[in-house]
C-alpha atoms as a PDB file:
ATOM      1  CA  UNK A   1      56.390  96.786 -63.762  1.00  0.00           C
ATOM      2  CA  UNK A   2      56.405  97.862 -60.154  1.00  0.00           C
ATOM      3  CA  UNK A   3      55.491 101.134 -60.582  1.00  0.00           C
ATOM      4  CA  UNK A   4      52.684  99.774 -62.791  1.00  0.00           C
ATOM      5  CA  UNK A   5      51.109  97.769 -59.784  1.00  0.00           C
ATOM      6  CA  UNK A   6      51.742 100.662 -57.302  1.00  0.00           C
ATOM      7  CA  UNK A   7      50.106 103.181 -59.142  1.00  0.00           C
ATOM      8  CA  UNK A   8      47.291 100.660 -59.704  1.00  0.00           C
ATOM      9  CA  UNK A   9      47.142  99.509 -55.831  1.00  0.00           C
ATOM     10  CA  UNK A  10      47.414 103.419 -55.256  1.00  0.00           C
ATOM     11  CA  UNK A  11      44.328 104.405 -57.396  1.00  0.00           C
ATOM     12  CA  UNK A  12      41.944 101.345 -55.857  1.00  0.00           C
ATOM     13  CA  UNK A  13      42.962 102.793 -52.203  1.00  0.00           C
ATOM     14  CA  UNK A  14      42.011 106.213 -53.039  1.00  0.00           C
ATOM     15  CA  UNK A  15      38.597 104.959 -54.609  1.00  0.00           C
ATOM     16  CA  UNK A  16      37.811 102.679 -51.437  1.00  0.00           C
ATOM     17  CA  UNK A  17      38.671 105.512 -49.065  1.00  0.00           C
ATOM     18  CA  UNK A  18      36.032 108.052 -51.315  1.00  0.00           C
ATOM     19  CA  UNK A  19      33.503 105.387 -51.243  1.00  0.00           C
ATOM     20  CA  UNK A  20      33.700 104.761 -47.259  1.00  0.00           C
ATOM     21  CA  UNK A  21      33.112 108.423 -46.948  1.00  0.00           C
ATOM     22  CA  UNK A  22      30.375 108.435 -48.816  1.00  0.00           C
ATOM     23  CA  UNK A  23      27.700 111.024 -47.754  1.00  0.00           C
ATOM     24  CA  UNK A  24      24.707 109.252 -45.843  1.00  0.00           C
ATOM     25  CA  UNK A  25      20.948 110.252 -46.961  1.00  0.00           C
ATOM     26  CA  UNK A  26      19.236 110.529 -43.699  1.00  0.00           C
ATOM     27  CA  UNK A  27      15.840 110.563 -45.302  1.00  0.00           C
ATOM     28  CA  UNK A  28      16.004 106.955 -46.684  1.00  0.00           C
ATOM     29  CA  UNK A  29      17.710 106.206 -43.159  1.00  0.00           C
ATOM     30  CA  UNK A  30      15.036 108.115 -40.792  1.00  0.00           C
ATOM     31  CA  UNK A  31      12.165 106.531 -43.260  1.00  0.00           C
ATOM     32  CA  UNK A  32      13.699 102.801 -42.799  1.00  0.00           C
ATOM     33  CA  UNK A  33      13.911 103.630 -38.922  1.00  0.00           C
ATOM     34  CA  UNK A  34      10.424 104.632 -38.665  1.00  0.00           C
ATOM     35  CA  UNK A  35       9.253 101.087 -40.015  1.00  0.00           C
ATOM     36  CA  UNK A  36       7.783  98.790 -37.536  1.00  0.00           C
ATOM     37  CA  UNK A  37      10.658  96.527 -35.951  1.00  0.00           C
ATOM     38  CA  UNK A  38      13.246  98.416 -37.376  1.00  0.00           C
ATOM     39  CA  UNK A  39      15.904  99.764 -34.563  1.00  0.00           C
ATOM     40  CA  UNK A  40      19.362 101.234 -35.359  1.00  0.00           C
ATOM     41  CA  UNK A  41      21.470  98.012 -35.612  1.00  0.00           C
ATOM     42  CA  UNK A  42      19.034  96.920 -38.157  1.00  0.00           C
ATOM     43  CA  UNK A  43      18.837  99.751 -40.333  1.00  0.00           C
ATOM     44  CA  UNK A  44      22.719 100.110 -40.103  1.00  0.00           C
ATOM     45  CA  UNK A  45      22.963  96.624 -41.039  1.00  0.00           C
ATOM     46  CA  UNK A  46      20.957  96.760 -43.607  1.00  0.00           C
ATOM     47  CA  UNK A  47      22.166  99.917 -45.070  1.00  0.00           C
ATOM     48  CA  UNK A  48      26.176  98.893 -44.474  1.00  0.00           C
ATOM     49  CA  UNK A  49      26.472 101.957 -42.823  1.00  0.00           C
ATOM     50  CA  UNK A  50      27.841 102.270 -38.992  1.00  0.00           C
ATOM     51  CA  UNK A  51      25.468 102.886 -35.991  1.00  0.00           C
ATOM     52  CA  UNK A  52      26.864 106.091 -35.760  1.00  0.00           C
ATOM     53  CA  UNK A  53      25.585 107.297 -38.767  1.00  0.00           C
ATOM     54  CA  UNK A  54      22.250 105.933 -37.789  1.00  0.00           C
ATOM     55  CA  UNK A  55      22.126 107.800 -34.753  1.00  0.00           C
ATOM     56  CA  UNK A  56      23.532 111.301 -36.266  1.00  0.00           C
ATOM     57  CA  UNK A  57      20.826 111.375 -38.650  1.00  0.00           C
ATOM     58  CA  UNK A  58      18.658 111.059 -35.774  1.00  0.00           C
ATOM     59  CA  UNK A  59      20.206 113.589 -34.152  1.00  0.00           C
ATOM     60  CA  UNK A  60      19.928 116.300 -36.790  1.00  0.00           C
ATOM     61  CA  UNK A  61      16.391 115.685 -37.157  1.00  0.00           C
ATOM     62  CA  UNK A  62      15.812 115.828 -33.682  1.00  0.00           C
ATOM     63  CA  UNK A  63      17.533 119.979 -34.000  1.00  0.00           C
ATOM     64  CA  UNK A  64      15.324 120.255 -37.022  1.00  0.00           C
ATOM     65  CA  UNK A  65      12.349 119.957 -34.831  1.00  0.00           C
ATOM     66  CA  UNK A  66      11.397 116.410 -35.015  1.00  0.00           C
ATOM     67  CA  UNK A  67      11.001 115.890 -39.066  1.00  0.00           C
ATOM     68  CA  UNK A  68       7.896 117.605 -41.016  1.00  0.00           C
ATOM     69  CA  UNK A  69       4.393 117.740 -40.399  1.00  0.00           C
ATOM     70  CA  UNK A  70       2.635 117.791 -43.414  1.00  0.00           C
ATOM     71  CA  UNK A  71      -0.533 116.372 -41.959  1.00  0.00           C
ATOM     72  CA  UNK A  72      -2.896 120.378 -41.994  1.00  0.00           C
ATOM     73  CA  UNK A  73      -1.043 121.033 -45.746  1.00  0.00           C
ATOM     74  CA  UNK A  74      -2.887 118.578 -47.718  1.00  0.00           C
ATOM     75  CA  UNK A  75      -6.193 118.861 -49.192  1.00  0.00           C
ATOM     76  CA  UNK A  76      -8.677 115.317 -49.022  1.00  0.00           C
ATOM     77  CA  UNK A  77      -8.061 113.239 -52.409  1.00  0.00           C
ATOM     78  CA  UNK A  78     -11.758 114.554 -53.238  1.00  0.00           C
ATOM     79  CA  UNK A  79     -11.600 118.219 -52.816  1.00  0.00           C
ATOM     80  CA  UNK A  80     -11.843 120.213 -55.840  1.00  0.00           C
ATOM     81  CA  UNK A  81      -9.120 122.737 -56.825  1.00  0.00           C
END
């Protein structure tokens, strides 16, 4: 019976620890940033990630160059092919 509830108590560590280390998508954090009002605290907030997390994604876009420009790519909605 004991062994029962450790191995139980043992598996739902394990699973809390792998979802607390869950990888972060900084696109969906970087777009939620770049919405007016929005500053870290708030987006980590809302997210239920740390402020840390916030601020690396930040960081690694800021050594990617400072996100994409896609403005010159696109053609007008009326151009033909």
């Amino acid at each position: 019976m004991k062994l029962g509830v450790l191995v139980v108590a043992g598996v739902l560590i394990a699973a809390g620890a792998t979802a607390s280390r869950a990888e972060i998508n900084c696109r969906f954090v970087l777009k939620n940033l770049s919405l007016p009002g929005r500053t870290v605290q708030s987006v980590a907030e809302t997210m239920s990630i740390s402020e840390d997390d916030v601020k690396k994604c930040q960081e690694q876009q800021a050594a990617q160059g400072g996100g994409e420009q896609k403005g010159g790519e696109q053609k007008p909605a009326g151009e033909a092919k």
